[in-house]
N, C-alpha and C. Protein backbone atom coordinates (compact mmCIF):
# COMPACT_ATOMS: atom_id res chain seq x y z
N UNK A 1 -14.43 -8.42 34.76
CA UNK A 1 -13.90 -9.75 34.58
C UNK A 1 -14.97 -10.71 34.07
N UNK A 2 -15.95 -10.79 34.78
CA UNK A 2 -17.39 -11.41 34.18
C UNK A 2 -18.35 -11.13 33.15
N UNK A 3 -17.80 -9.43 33.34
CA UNK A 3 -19.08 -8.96 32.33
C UNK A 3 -18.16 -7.60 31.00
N UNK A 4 -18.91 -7.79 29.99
CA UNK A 4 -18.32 -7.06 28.66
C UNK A 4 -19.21 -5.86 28.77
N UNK A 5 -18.07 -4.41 28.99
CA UNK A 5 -18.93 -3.37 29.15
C UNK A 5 -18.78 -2.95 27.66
N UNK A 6 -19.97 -2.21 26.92
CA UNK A 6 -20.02 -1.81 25.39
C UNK A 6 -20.05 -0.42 25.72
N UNK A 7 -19.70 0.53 25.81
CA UNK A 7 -19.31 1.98 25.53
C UNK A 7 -20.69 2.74 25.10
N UNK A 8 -21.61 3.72 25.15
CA UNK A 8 -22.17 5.09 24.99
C UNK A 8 -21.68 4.99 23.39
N UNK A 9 -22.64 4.79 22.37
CA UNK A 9 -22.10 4.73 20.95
C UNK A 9 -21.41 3.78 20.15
N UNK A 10 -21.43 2.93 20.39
CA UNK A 10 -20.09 1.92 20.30
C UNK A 10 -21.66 0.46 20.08
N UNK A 11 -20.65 -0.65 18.88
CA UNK A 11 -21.57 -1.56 18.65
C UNK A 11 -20.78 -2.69 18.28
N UNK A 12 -20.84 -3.78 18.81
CA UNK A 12 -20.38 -4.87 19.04
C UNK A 12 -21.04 -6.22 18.75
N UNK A 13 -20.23 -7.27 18.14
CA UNK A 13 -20.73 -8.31 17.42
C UNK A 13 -20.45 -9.48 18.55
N UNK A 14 -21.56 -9.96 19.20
CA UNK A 14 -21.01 -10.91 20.04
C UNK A 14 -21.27 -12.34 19.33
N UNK A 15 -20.47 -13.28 19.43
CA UNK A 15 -20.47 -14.80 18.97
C UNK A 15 -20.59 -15.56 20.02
N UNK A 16 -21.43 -16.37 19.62
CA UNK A 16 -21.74 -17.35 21.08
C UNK A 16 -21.05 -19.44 20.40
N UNK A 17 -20.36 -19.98 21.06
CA UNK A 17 -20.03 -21.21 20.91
C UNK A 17 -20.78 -21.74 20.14
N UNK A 18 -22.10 -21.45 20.07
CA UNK A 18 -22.66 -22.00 18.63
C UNK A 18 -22.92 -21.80 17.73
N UNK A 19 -21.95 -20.99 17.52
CA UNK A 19 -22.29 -20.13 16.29
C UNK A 19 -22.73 -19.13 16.02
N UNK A 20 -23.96 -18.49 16.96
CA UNK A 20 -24.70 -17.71 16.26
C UNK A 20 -24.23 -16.34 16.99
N UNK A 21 -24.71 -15.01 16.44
CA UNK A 21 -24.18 -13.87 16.41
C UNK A 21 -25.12 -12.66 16.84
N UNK A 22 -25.02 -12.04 17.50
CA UNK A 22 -25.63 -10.82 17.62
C UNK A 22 -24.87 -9.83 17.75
N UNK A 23 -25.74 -8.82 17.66
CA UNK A 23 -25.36 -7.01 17.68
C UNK A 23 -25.50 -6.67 19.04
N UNK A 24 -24.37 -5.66 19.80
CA UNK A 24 -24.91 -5.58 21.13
C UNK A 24 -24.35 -4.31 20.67
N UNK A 25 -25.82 -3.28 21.28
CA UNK A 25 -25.71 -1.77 20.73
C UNK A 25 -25.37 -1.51 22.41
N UNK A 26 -24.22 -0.26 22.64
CA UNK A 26 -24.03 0.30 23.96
C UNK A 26 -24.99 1.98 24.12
N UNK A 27 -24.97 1.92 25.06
CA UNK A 27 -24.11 1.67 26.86
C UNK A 27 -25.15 0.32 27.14
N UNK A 28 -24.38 -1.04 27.50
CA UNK A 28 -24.47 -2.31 27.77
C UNK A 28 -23.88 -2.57 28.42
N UNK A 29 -24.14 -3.54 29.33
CA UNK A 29 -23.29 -4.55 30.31
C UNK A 29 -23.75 -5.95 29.88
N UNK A 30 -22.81 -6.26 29.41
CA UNK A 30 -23.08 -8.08 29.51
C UNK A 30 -22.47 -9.12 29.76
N UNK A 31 -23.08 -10.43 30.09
CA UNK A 31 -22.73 -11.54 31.12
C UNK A 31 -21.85 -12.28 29.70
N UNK A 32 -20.27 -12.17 29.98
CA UNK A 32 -19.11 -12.97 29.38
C UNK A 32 -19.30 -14.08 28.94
N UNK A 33 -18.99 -14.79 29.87
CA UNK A 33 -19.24 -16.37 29.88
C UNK A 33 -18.32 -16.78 28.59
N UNK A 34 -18.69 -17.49 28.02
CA UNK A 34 -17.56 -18.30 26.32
C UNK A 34 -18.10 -17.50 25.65
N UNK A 35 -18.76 -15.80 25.43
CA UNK A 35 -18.96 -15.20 23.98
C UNK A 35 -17.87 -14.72 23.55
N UNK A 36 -17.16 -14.44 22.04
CA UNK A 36 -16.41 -13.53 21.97
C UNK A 36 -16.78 -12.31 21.25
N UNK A 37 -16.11 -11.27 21.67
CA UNK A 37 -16.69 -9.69 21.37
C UNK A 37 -16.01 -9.07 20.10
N UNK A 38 -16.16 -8.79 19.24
CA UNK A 38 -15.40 -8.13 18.36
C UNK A 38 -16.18 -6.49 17.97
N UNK A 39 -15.14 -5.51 17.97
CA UNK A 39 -15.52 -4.08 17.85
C UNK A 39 -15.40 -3.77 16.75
N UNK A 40 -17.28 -3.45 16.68
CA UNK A 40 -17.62 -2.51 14.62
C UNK A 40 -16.76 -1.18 14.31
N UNK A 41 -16.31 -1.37 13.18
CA UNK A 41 -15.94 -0.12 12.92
C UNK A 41 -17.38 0.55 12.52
N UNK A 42 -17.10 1.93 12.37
CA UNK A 42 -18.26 3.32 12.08
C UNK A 42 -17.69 3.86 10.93
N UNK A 43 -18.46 3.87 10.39
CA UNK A 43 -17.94 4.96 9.09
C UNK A 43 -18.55 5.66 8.64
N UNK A 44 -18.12 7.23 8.36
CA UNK A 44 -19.52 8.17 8.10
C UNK A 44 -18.76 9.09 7.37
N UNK A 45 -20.25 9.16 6.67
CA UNK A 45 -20.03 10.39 5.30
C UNK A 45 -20.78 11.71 5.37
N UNK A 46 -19.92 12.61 5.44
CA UNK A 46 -20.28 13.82 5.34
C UNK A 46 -20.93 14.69 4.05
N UNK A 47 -21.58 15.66 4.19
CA UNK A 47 -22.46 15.79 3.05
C UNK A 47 -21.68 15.88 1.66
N UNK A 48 -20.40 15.92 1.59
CA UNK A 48 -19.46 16.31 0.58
C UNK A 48 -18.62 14.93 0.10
N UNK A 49 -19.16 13.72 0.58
CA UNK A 49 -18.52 12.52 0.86
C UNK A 49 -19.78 11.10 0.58
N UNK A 50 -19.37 9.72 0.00
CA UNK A 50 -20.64 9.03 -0.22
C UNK A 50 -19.32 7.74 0.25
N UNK A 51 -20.15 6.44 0.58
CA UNK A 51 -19.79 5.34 1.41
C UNK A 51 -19.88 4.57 -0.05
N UNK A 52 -18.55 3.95 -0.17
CA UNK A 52 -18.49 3.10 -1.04
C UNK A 52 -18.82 1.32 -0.29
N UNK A 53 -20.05 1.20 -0.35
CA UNK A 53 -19.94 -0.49 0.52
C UNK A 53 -19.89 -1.68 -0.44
N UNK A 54 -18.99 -2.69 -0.51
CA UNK A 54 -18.67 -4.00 -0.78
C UNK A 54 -19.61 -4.90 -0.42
N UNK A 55 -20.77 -6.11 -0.47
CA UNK A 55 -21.30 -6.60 0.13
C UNK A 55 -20.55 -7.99 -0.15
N UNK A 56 -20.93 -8.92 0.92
CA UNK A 56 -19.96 -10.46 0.93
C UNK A 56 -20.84 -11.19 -0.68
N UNK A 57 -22.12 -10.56 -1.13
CA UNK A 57 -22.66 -11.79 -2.08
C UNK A 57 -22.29 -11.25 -3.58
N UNK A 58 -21.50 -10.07 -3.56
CA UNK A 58 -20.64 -9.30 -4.80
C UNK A 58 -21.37 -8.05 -5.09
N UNK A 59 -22.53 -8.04 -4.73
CA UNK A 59 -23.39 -6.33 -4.59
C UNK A 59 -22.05 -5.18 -4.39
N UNK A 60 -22.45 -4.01 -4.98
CA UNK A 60 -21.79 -2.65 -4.40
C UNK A 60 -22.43 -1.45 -4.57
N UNK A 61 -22.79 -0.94 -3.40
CA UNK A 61 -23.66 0.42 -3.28
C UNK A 61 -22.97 1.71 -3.22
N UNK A 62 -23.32 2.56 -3.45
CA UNK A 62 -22.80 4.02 -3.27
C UNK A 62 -23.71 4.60 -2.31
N UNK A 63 -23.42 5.00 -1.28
CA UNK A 63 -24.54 5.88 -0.20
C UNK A 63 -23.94 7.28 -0.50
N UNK A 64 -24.36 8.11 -0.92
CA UNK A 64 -24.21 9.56 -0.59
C UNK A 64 -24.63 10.12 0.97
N UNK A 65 -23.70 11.41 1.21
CA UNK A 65 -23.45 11.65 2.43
C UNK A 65 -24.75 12.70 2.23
N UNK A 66 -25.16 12.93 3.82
CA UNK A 66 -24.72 12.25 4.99
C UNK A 66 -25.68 11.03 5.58
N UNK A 67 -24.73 10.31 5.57
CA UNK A 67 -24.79 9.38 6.10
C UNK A 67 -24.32 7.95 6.78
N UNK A 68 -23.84 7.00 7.54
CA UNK A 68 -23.25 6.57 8.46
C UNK A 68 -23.63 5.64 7.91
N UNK A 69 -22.67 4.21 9.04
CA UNK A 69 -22.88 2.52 8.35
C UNK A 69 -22.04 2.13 9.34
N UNK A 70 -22.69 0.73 10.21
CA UNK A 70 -21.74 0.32 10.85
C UNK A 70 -21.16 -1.37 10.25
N UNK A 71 -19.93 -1.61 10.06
CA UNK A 71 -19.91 -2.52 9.06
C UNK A 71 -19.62 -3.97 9.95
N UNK A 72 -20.45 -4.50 9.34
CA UNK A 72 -21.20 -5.95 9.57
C UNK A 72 -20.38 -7.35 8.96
N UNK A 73 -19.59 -7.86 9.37
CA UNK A 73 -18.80 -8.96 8.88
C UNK A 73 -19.21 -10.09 8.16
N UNK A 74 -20.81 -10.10 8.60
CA UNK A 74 -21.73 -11.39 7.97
C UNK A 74 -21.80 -10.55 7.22
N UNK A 75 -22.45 -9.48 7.13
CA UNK A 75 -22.64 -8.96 5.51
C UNK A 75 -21.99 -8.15 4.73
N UNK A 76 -21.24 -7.42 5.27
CA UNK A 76 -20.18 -6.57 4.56
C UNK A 76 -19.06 -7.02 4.20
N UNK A 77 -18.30 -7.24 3.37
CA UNK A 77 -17.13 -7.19 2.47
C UNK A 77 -15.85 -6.06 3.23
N UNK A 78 -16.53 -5.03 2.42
CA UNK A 78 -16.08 -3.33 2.79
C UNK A 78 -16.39 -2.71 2.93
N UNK A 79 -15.94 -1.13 3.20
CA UNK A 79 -16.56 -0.12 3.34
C UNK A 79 -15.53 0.89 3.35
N UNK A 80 -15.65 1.85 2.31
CA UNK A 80 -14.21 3.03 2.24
C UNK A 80 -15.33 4.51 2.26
N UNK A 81 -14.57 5.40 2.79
CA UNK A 81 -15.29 6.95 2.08
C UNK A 81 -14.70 7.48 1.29
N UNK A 82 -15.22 7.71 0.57
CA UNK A 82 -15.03 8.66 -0.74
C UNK A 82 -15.51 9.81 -1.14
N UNK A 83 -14.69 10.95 -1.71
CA UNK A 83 -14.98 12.40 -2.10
C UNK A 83 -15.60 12.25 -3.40
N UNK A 84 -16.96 13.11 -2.95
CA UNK A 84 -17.71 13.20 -4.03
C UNK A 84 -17.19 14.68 -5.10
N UNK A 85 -17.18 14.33 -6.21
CA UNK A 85 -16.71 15.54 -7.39
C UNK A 85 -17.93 16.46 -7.19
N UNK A 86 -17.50 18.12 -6.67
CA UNK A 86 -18.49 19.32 -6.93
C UNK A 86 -18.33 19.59 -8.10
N UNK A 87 -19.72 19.79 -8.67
CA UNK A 87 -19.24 20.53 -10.17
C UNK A 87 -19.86 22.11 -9.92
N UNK A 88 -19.36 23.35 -10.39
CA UNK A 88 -19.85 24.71 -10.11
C UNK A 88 -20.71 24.87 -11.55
N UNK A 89 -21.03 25.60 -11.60
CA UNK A 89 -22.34 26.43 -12.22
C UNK A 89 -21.69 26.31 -13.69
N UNK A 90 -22.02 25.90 -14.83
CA UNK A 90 -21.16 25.56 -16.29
C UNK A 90 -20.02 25.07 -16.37
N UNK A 91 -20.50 23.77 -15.33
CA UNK A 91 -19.24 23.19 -14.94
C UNK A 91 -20.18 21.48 -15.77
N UNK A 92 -19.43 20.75 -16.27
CA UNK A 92 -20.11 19.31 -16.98
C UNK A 92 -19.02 18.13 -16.75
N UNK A 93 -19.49 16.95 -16.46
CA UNK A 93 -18.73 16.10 -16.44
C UNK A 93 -19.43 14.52 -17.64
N UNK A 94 -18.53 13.93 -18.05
CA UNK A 94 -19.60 13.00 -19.07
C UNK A 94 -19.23 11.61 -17.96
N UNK A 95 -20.02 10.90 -18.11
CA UNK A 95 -20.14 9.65 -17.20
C UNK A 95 -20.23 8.63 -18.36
N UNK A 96 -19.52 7.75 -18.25
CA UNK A 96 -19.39 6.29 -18.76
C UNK A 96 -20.27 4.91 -18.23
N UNK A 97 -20.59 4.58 -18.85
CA UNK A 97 -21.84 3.14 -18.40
C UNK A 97 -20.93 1.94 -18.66
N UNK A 98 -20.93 1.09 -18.07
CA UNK A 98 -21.01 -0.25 -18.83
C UNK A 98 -22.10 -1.27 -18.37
N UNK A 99 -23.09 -1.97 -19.60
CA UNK A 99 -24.28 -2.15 -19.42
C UNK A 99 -23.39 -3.53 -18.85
N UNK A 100 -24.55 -3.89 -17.78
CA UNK A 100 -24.42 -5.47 -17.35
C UNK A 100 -24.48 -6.75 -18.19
N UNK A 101 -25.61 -6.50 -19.23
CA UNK A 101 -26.66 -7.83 -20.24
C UNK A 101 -25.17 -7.51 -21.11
N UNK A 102 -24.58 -6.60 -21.70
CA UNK A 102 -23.71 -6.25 -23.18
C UNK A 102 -22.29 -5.26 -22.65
N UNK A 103 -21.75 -5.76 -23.83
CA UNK A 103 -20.41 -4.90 -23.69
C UNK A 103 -20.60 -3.54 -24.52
N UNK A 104 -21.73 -3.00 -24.69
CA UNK A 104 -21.68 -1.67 -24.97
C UNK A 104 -21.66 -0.93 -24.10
N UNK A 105 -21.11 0.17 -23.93
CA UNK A 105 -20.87 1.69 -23.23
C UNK A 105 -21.71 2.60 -23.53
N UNK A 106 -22.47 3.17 -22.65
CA UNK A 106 -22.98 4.26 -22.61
C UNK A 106 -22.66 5.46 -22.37
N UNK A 107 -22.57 6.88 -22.60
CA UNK A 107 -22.59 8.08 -21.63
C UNK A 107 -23.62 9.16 -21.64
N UNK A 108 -23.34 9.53 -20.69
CA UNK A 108 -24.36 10.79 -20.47
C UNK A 108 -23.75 11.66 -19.80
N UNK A 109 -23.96 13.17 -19.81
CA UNK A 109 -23.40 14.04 -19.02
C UNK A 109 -24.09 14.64 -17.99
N UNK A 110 -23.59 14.95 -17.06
CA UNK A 110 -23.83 15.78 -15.85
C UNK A 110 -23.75 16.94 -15.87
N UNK A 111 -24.49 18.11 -15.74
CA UNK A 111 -24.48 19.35 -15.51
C UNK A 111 -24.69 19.80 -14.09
N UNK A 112 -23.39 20.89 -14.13
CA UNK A 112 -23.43 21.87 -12.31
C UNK A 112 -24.47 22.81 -12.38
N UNK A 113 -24.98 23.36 -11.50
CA UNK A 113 -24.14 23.27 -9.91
C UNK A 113 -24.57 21.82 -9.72
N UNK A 114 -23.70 20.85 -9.03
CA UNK A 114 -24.19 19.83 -8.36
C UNK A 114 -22.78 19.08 -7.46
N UNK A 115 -23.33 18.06 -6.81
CA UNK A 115 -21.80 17.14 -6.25
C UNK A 115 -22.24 15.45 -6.48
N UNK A 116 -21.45 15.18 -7.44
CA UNK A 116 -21.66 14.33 -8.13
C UNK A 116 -21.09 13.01 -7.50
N UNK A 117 -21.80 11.97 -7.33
CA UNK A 117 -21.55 10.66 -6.15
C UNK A 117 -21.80 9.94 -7.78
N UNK A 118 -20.74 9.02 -8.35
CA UNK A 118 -20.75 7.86 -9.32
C UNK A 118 -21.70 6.57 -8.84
N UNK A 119 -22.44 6.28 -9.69
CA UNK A 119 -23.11 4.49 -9.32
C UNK A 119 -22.13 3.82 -9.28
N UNK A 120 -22.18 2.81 -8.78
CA UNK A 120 -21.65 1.09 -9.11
C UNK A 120 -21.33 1.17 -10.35
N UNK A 121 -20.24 0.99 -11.33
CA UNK A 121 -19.93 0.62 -12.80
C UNK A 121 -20.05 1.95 -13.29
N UNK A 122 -20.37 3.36 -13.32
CA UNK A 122 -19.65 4.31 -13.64
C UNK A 122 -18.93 5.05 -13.71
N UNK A 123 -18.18 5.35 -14.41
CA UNK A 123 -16.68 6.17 -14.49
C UNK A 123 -16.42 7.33 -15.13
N UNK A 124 -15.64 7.88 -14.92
CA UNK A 124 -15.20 9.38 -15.46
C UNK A 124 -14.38 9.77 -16.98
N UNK A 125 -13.73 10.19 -17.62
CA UNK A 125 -12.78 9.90 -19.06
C UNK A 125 -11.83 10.87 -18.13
N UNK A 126 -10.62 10.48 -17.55
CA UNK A 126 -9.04 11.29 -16.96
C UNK A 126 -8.52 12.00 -18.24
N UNK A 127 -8.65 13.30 -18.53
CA UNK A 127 -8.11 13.78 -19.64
C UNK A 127 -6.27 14.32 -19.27
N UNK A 128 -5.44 14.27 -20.28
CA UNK A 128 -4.26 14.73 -19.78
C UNK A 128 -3.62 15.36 -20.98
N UNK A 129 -3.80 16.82 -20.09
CA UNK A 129 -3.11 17.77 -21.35
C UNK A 129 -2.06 18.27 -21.84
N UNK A 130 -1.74 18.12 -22.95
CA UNK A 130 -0.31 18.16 -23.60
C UNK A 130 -0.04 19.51 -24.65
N UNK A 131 1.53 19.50 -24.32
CA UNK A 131 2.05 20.77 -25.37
C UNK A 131 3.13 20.23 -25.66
N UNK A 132 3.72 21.31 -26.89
CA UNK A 132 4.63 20.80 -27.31
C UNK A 132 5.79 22.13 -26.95
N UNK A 133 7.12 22.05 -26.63
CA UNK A 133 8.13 22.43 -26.44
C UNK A 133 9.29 22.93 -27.38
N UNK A 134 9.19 23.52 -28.30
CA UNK A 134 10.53 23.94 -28.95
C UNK A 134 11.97 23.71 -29.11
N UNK A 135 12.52 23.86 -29.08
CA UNK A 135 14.22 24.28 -29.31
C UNK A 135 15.45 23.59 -29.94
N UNK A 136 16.81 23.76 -29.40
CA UNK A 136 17.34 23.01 -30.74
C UNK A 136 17.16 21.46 -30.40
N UNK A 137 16.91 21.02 -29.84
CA UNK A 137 17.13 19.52 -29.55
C UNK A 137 15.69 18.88 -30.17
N UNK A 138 15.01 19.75 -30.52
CA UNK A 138 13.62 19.68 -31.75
C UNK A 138 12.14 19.58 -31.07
N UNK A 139 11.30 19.05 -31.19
CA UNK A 139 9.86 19.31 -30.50
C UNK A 139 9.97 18.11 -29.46
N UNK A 140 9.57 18.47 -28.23
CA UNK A 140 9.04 17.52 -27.21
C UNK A 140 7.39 17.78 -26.80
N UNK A 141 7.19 16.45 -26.14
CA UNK A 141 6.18 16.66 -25.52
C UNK A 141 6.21 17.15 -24.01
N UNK A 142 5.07 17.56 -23.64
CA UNK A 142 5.19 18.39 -22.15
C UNK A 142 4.56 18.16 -21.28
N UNK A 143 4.24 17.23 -20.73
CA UNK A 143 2.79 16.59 -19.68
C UNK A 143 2.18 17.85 -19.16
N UNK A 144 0.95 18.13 -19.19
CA UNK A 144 0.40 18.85 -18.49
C UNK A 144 0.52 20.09 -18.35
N UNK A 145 1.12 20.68 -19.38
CA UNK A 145 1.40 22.06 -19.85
C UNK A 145 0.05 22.83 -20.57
N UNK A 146 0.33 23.94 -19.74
CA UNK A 146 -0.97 24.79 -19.88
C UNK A 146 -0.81 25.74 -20.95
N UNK A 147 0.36 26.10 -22.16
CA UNK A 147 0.85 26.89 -23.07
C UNK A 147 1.21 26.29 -23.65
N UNK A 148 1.80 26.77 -24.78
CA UNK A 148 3.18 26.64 -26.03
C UNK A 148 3.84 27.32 -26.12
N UNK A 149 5.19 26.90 -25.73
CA UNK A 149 6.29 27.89 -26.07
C UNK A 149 6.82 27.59 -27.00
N UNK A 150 7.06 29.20 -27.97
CA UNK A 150 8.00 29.09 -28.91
C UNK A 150 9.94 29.28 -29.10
N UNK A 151 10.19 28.70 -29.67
CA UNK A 151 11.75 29.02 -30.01
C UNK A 151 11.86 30.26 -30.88
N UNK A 152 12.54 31.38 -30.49
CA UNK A 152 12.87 32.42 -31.20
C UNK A 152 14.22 32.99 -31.34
């Protein structure tokens, strides 16, 4: 009733009436009084996984896994996990730039084996492969068709 118990693992943002803020890392006991408590989320990335973080001053980092973040309201924005792309052994992916100073685009490619975590502002080219379809009603297109069939 008096006192805010913080949990074995567990990390908590206490606010005090004047404003100001601290971190209270558990196993803690602390004296209530007018603070209010709000509970950090945890978020963690596994070695196959990288932390996309938002910061409040427009920054955005990529952490590759493994590794953890407990997210901070004064300074964090966001925080999502995200699957990093494996590439296998003659496996390539091309990466897209866009420079900050200019609106030119850059790329460069990536070669496997590797597991590929994107920077801030780089992107992938989504390819989508097409065929064409036969018969009497005349040629269609085919989303994502792995052949060509003919009319015979």
């Amino acid at each position: 009733m008096f006192h805010y118990t913080v949990e074995e693992g567990q990390r908590v943002l206490m606010s005090r009436r004047d404003g100001t803020m601290d971190i209270i890392v558990g196993p803690r006991r602390v004296w209530r009084g007018r603070n209010t408590f709000q509970p950090m989320r945890h978020f963690v990335a596994h070695p196959d996984k990288f932390l996309v973080v938002r910061f409040r001053d427009g920054r955005q980092e990529h952490l590759p896994g493994p590794t953890d973040l407990w997210l901070d309201p004064r300074i964090h924005q966001q925080i999502a996990v995200e699957d990093a792309l494996p590439l296998a052994a003659k496996e390539a992916v091309v990466v897209y730039t866009k420079s900050a100073t200019s609106a030119a685009v850059s790329r460069r490619i990536v070669f496997g084996p590797a597991l590929f975590v994107p920077q801030p502002g780089e992107w992938l080219h989504t390819f989508s492969w097409h065929a064409s379809q036969g018969g009497s009603g005349g040629c269609r297109r085919c989303r994502t068709a792995w052949f060509f069939k003919s009319s015979g």
